[in-house]
PDB file of N, CA and C in Angstrom:
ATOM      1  N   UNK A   1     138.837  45.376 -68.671  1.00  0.00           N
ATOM      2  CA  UNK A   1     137.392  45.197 -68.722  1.00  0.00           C
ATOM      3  C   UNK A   1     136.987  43.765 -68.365  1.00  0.00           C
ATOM      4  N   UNK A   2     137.943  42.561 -68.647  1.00  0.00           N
ATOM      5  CA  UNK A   2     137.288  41.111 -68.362  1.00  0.00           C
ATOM      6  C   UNK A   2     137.497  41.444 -66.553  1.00  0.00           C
ATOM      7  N   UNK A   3     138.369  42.039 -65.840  1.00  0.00           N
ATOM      8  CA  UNK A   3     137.931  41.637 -64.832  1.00  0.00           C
ATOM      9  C   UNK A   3     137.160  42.298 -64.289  1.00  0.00           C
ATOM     10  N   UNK A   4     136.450  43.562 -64.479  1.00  0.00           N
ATOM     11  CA  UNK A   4     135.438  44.218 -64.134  1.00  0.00           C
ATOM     12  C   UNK A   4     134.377  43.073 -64.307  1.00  0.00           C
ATOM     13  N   UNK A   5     134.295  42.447 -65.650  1.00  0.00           N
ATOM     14  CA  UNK A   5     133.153  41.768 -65.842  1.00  0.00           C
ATOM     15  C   UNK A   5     133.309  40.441 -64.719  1.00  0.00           C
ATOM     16  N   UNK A   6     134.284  39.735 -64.439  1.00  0.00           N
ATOM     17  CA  UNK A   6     134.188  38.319 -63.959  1.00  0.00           C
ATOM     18  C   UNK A   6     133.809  39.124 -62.782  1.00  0.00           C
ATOM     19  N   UNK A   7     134.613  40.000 -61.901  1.00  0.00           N
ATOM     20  CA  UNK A   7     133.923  40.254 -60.586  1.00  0.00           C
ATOM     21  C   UNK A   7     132.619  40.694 -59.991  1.00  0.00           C
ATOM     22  N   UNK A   8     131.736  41.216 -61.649  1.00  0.00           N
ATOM     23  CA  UNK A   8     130.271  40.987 -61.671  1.00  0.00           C
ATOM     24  C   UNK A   8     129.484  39.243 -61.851  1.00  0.00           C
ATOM     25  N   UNK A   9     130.019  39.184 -62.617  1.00  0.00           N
ATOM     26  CA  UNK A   9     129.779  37.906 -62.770  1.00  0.00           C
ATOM     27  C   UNK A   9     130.118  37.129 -60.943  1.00  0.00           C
ATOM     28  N   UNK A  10     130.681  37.101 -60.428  1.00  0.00           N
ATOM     29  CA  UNK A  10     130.850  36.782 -59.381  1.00  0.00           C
ATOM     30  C   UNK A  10     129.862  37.815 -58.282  1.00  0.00           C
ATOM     31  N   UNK A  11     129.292  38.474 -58.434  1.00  0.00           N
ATOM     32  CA  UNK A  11     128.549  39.245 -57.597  1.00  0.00           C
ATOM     33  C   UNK A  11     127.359  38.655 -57.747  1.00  0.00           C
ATOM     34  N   UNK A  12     127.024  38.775 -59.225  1.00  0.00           N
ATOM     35  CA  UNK A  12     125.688  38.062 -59.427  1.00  0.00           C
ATOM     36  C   UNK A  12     125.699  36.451 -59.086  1.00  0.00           C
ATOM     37  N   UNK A  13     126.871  35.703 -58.931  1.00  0.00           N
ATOM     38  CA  UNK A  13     126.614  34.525 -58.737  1.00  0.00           C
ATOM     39  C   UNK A  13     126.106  34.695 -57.525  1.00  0.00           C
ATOM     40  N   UNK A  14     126.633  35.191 -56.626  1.00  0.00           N
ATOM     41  CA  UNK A  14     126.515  35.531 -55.177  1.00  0.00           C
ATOM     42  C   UNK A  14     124.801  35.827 -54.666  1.00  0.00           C
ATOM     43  N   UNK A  15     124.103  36.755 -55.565  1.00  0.00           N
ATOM     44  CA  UNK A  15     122.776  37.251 -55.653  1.00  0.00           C
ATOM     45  C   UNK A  15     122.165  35.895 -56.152  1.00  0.00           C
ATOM     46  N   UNK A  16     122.409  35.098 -57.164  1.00  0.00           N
ATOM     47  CA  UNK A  16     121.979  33.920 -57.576  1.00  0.00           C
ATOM     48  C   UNK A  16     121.616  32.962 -56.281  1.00  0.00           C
ATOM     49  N   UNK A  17     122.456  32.523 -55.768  1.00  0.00           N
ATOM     50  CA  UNK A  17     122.822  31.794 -54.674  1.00  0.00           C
ATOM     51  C   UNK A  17     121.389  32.454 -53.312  1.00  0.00           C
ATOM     52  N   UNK A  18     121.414  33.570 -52.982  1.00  0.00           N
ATOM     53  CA  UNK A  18     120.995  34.205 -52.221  1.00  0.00           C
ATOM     54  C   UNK A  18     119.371  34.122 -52.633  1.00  0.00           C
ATOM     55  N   UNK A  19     119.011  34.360 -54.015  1.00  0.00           N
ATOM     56  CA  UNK A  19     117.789  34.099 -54.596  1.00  0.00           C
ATOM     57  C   UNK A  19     117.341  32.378 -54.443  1.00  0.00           C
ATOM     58  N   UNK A  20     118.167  31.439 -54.242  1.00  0.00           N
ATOM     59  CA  UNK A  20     118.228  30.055 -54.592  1.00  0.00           C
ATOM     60  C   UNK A  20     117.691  29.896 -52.814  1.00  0.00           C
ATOM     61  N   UNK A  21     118.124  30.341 -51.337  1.00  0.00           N
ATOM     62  CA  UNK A  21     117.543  30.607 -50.611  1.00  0.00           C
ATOM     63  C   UNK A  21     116.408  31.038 -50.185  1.00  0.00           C
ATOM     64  N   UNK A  22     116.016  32.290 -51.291  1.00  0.00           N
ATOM     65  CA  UNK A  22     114.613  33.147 -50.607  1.00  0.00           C
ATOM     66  C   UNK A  22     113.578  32.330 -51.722  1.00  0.00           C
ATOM     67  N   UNK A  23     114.020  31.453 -52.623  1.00  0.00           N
ATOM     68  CA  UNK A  23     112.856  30.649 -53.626  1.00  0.00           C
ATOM     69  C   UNK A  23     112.271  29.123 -52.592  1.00  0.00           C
ATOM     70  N   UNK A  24     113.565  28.971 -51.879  1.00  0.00           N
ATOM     71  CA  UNK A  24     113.087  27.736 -50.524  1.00  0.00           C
ATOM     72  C   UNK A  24     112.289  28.541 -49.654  1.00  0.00           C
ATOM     73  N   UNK A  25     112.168  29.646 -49.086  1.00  0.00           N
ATOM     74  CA  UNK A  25     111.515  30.176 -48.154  1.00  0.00           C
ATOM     75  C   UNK A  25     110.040  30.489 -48.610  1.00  0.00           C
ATOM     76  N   UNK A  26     109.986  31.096 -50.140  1.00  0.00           N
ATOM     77  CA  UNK A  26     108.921  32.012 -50.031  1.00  0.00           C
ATOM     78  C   UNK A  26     107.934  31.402 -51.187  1.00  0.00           C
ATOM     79  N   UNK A  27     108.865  30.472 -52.156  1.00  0.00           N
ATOM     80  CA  UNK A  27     107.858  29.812 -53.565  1.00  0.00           C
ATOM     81  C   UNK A  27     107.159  30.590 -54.222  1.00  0.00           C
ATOM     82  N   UNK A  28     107.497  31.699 -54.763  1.00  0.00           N
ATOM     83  CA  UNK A  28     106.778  32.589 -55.623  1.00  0.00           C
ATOM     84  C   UNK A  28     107.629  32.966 -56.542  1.00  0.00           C
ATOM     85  N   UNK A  29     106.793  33.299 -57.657  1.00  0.00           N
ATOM     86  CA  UNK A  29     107.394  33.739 -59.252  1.00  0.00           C
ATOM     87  C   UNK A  29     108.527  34.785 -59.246  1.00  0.00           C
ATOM     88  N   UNK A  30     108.389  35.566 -58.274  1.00  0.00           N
ATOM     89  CA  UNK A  30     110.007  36.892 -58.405  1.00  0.00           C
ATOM     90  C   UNK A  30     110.464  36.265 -57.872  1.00  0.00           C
ATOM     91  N   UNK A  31     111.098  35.452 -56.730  1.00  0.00           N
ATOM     92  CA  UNK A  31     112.013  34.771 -56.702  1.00  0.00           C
ATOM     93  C   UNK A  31     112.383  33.812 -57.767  1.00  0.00           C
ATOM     94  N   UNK A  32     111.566  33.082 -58.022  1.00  0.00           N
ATOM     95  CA  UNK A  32     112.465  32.671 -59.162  1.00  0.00           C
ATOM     96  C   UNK A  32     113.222  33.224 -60.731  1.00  0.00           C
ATOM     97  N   UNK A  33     112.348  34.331 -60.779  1.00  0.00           N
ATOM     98  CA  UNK A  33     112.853  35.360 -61.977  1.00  0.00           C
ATOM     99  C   UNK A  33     113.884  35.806 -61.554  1.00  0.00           C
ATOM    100  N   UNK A  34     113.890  35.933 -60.098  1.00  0.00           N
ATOM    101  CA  UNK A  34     115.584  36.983 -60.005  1.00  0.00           C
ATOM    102  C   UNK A  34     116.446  36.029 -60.073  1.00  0.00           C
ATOM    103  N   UNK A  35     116.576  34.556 -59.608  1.00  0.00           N
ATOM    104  CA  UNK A  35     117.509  33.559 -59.735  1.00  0.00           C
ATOM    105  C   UNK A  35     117.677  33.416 -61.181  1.00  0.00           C
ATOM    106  N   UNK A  36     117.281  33.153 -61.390  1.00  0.00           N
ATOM    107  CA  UNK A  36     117.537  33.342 -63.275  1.00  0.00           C
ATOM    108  C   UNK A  36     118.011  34.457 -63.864  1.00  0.00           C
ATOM    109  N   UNK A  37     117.631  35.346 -63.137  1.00  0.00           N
ATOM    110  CA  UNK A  37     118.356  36.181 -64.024  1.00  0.00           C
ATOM    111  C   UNK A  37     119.574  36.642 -63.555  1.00  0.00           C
ATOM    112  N   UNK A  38     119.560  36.816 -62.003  1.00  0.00           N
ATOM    113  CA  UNK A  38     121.131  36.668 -61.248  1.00  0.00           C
ATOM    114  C   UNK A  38     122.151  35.501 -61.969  1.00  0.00           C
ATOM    115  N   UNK A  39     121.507  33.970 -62.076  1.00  0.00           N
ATOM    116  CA  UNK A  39     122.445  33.501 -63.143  1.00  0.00           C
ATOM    117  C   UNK A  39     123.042  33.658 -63.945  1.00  0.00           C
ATOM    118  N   UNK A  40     121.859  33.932 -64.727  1.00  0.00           N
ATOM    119  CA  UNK A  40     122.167  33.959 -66.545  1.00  0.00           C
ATOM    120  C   UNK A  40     123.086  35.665 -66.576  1.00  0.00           C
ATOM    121  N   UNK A  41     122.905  36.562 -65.728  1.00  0.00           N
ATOM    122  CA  UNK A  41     123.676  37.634 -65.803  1.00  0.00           C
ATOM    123  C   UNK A  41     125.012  36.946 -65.238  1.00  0.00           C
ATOM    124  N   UNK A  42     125.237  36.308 -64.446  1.00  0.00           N
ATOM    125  CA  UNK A  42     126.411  35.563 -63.764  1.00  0.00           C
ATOM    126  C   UNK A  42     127.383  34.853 -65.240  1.00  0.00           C
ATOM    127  N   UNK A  43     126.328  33.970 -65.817  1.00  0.00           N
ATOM    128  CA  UNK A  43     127.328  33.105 -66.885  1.00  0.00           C
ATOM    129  C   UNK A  43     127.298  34.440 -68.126  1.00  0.00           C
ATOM    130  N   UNK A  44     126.690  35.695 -67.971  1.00  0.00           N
ATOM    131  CA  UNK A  44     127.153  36.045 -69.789  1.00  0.00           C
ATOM    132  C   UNK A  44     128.114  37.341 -69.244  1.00  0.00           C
ATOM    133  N   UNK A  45     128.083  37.532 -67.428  1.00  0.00           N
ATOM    134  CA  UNK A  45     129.190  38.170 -67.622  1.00  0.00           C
ATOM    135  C   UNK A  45     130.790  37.476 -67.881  1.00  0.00           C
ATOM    136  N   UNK A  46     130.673  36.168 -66.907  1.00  0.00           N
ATOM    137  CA  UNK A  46     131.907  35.070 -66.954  1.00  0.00           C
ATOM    138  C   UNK A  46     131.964  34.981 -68.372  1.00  0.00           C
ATOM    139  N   UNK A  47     131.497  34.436 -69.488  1.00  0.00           N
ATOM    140  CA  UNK A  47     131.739  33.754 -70.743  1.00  0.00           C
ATOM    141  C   UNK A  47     132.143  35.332 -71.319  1.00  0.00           C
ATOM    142  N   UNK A  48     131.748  36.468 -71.279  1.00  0.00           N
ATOM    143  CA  UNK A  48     132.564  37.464 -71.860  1.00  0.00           C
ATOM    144  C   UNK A  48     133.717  37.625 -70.949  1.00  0.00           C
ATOM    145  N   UNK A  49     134.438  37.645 -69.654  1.00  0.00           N
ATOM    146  CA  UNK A  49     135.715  37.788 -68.962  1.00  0.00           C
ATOM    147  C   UNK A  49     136.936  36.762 -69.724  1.00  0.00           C
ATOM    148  N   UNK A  50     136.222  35.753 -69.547  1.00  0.00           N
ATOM    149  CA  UNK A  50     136.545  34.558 -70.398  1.00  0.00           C
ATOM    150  C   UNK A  50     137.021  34.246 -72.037  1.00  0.00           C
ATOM    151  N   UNK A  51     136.409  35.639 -72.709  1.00  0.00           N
ATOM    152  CA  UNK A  51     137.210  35.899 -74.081  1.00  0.00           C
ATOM    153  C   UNK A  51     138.664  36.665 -74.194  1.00  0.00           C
ATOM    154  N   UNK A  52     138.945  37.234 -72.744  1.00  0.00           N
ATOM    155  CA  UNK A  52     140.314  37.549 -72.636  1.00  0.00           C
ATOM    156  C   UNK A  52     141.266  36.604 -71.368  1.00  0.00           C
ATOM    157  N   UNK A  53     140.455  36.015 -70.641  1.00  0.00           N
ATOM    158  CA  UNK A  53     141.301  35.744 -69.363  1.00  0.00           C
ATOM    159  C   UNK A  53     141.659  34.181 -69.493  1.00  0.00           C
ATOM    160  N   UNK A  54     141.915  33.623 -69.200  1.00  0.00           N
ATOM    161  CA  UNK A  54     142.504  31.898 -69.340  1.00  0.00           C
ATOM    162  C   UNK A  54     141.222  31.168 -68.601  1.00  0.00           C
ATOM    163  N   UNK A  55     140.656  29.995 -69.020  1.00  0.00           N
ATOM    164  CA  UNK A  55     139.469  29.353 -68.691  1.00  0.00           C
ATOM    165  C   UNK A  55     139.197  29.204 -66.822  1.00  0.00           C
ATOM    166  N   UNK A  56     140.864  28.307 -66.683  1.00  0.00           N
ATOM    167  CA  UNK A  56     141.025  28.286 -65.316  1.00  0.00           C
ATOM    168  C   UNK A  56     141.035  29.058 -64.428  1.00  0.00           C
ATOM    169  N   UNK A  57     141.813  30.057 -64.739  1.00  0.00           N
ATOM    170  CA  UNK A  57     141.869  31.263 -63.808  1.00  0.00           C
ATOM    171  C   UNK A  57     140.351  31.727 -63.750  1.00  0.00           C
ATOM    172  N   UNK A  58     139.590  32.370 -64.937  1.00  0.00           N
ATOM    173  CA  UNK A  58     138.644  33.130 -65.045  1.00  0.00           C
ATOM    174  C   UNK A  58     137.518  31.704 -63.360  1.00  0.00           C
ATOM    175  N   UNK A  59     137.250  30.641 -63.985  1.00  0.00           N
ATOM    176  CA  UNK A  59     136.556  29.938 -63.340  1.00  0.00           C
ATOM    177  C   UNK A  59     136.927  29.744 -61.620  1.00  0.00           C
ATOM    178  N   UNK A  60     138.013  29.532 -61.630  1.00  0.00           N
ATOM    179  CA  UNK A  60     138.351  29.666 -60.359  1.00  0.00           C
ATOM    180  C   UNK A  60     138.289  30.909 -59.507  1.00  0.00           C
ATOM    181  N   UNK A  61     138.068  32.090 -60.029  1.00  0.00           N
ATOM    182  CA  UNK A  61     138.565  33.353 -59.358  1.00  0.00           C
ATOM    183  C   UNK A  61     136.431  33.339 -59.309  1.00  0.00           C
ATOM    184  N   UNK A  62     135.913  33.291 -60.658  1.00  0.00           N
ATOM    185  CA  UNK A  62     134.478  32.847 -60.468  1.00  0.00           C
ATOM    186  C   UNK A  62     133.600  32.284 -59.336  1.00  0.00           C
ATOM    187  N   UNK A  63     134.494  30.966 -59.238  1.00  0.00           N
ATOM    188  CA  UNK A  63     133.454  30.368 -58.423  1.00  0.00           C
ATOM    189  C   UNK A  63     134.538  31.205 -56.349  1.00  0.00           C
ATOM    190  N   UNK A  64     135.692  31.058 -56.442  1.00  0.00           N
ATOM    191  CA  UNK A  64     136.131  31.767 -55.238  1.00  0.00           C
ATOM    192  C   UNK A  64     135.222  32.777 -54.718  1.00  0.00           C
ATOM    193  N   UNK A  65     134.745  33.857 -55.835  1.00  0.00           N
ATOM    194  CA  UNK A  65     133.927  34.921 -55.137  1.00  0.00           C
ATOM    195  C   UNK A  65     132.520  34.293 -54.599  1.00  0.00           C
ATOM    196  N   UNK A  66     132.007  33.867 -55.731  1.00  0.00           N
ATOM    197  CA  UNK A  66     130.760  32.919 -55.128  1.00  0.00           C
ATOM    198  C   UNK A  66     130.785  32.300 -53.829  1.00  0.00           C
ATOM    199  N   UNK A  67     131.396  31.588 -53.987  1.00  0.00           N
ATOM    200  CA  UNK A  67     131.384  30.653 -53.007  1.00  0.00           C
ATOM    201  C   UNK A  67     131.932  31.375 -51.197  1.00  0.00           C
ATOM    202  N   UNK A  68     132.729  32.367 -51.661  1.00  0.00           N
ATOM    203  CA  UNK A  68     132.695  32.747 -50.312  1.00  0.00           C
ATOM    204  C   UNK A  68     132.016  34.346 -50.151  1.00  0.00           C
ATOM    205  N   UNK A  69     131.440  34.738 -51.420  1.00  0.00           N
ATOM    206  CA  UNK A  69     130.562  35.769 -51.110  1.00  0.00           C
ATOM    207  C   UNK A  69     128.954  35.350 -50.249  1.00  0.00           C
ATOM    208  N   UNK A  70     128.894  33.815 -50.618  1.00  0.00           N
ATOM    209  CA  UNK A  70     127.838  33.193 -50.768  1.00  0.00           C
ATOM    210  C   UNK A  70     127.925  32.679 -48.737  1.00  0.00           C
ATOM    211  N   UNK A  71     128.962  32.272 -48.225  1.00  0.00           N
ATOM    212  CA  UNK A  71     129.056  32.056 -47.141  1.00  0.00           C
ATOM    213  C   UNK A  71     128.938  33.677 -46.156  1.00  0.00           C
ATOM    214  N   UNK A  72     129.652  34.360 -46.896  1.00  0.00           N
ATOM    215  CA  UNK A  72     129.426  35.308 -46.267  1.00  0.00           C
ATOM    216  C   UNK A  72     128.271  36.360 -45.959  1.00  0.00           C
ATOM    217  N   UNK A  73     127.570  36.485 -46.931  1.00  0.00           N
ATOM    218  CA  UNK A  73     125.761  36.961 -47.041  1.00  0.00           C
ATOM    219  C   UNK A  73     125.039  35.409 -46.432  1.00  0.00           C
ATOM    220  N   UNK A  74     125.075  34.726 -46.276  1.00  0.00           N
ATOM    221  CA  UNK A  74     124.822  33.506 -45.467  1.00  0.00           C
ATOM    222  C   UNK A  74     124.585  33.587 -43.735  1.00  0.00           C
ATOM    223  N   UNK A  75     125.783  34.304 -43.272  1.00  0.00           N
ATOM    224  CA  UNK A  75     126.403  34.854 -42.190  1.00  0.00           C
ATOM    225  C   UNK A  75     125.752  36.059 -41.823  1.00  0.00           C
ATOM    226  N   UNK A  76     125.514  37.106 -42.766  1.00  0.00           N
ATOM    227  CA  UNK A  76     124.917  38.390 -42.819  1.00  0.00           C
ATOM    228  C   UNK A  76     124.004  38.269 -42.884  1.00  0.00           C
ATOM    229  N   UNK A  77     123.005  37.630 -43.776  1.00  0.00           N
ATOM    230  CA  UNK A  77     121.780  37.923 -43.668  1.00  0.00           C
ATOM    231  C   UNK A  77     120.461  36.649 -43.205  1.00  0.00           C
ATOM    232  N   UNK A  78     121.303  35.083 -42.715  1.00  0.00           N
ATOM    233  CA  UNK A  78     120.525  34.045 -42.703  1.00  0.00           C
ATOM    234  C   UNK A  78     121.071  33.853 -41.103  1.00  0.00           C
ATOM    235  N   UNK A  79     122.012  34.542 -40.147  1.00  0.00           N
ATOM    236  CA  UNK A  79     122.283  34.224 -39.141  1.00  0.00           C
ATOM    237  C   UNK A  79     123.383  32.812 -39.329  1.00  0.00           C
ATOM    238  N   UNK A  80     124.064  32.534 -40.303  1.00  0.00           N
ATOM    239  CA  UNK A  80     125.186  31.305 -40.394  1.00  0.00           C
ATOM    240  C   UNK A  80     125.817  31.299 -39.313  1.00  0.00           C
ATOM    241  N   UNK A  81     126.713  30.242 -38.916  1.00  0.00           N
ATOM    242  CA  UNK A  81     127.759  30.620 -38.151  1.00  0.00           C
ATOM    243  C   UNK A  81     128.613  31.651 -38.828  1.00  0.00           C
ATOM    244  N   UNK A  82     129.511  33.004 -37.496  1.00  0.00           N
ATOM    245  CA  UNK A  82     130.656  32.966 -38.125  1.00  0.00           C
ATOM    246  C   UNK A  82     131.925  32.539 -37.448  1.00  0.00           C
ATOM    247  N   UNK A  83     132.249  31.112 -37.146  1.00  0.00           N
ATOM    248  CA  UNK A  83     133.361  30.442 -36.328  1.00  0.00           C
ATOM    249  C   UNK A  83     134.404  31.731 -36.762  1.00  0.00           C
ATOM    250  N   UNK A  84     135.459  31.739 -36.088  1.00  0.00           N
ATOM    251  CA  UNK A  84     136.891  32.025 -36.723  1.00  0.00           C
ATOM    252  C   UNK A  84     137.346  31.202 -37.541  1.00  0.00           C
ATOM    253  N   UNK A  85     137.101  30.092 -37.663  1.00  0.00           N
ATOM    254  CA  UNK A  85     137.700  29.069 -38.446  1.00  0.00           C
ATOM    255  C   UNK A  85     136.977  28.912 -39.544  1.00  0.00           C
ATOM    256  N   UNK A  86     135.605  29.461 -39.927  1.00  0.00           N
ATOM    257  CA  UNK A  86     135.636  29.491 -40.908  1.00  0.00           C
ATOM    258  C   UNK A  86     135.567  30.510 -41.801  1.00  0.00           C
ATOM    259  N   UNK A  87     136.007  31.521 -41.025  1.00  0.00           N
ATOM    260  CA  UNK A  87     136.370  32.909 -42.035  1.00  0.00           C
ATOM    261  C   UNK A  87     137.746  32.730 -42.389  1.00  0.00           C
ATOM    262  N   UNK A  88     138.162  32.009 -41.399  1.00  0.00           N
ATOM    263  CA  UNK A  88     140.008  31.874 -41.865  1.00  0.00           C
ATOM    264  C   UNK A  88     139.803  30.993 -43.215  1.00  0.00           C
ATOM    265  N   UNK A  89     139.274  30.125 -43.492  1.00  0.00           N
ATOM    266  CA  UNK A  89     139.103  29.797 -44.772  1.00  0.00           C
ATOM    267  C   UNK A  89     138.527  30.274 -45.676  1.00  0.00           C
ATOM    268  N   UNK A  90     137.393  30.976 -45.635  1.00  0.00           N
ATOM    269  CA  UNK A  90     136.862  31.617 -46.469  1.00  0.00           C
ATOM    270  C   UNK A  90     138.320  33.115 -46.770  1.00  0.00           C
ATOM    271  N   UNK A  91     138.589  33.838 -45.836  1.00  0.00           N
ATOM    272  CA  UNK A  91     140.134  34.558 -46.539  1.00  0.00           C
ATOM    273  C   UNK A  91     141.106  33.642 -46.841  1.00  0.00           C
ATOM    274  N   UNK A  92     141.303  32.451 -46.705  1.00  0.00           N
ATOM    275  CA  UNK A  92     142.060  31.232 -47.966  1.00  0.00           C
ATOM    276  C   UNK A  92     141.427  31.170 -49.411  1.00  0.00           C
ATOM    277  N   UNK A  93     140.128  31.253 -49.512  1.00  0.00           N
ATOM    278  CA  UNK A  93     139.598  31.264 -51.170  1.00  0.00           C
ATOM    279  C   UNK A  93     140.058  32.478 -51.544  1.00  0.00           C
ATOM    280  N   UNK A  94     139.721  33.471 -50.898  1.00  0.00           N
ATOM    281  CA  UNK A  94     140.102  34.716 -51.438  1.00  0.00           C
ATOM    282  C   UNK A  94     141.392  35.349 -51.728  1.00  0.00           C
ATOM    283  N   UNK A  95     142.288  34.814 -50.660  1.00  0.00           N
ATOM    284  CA  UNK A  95     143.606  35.126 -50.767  1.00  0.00           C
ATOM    285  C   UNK A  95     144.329  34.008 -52.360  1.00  0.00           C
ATOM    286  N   UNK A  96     143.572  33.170 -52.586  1.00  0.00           N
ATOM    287  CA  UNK A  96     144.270  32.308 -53.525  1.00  0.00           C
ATOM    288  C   UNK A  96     143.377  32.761 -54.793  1.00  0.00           C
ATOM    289  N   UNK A  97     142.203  33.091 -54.477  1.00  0.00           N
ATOM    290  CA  UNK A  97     141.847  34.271 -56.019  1.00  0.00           C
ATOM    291  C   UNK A  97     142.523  35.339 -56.311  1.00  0.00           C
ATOM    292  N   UNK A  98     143.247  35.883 -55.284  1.00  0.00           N
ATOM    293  CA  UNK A  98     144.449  37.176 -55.733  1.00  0.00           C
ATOM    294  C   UNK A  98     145.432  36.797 -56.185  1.00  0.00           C
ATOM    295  N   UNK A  99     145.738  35.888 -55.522  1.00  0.00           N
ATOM    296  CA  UNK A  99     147.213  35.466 -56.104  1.00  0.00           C
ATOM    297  C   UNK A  99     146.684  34.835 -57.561  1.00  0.00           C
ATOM    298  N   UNK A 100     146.267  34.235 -58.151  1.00  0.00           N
ATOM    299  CA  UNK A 100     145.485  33.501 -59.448  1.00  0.00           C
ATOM    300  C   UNK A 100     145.796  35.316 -60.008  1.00  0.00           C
ATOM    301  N   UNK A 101     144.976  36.033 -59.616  1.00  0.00           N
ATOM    302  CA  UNK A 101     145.183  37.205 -60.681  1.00  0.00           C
ATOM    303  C   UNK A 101     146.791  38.018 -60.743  1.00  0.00           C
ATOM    304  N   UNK A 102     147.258  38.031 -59.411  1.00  0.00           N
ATOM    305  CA  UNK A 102     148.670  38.571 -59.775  1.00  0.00           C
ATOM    306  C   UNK A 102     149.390  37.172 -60.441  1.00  0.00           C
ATOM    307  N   UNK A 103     149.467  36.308 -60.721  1.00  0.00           N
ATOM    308  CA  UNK A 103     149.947  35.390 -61.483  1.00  0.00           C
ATOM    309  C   UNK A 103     149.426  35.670 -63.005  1.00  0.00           C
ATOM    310  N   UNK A 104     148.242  35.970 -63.647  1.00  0.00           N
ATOM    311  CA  UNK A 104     147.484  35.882 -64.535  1.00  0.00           C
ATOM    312  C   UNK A 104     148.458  37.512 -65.588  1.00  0.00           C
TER     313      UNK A 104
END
């Protein structure tokens, strides 16, 4: 069950992030309600994953999804680059969040 929860928690960071975009574009009150609450759903799913999983791991495997869920809906839905080179890194965060869990 903690990693069901961290990989929500990592989804919603992802939606967080994505809300933190459409609140620069558009300056209105539902954007900022959904960033908040994409957060705050982000940290109370992490801080419950986090009552079974090890601080580091849980945080790192956390911010890994973020951060390259966050490049990747970036790419999808804001027109980002997508170099090859930087998806080859972005499957480096990810490939080293798997390994973190088959280690764990």
């Amino acid at each position: 069950m903690a990693w069901i929860s961290l990989i929500l928690a990592g989804i919603f960071e992802m939606f967080g992030v994505v809300m933190i975009n459409k609140l620069h574009k558009d300056r209105n009150w539902k954007s900022l309600v959904l960033l908040f609450l994409g957060f705050g759903a982000s940290f109370l799913c992490l801080s419950f994953a986090m009552k079974t999983l090890p601080m580091g791991t849980a945080y790192a495997i956390w911010t890994g999804i973020g951060a390259s869920g966050g490049a990747i809906l970036g790419m999808l839905l804001y027109g980002e680059s997508n170099d090859w080179k930087r998806l080859i890194f972005i499957a480096m965060v990810l490939s080293a969040a798997v390994g973190l869990k088959l280690v764990s």
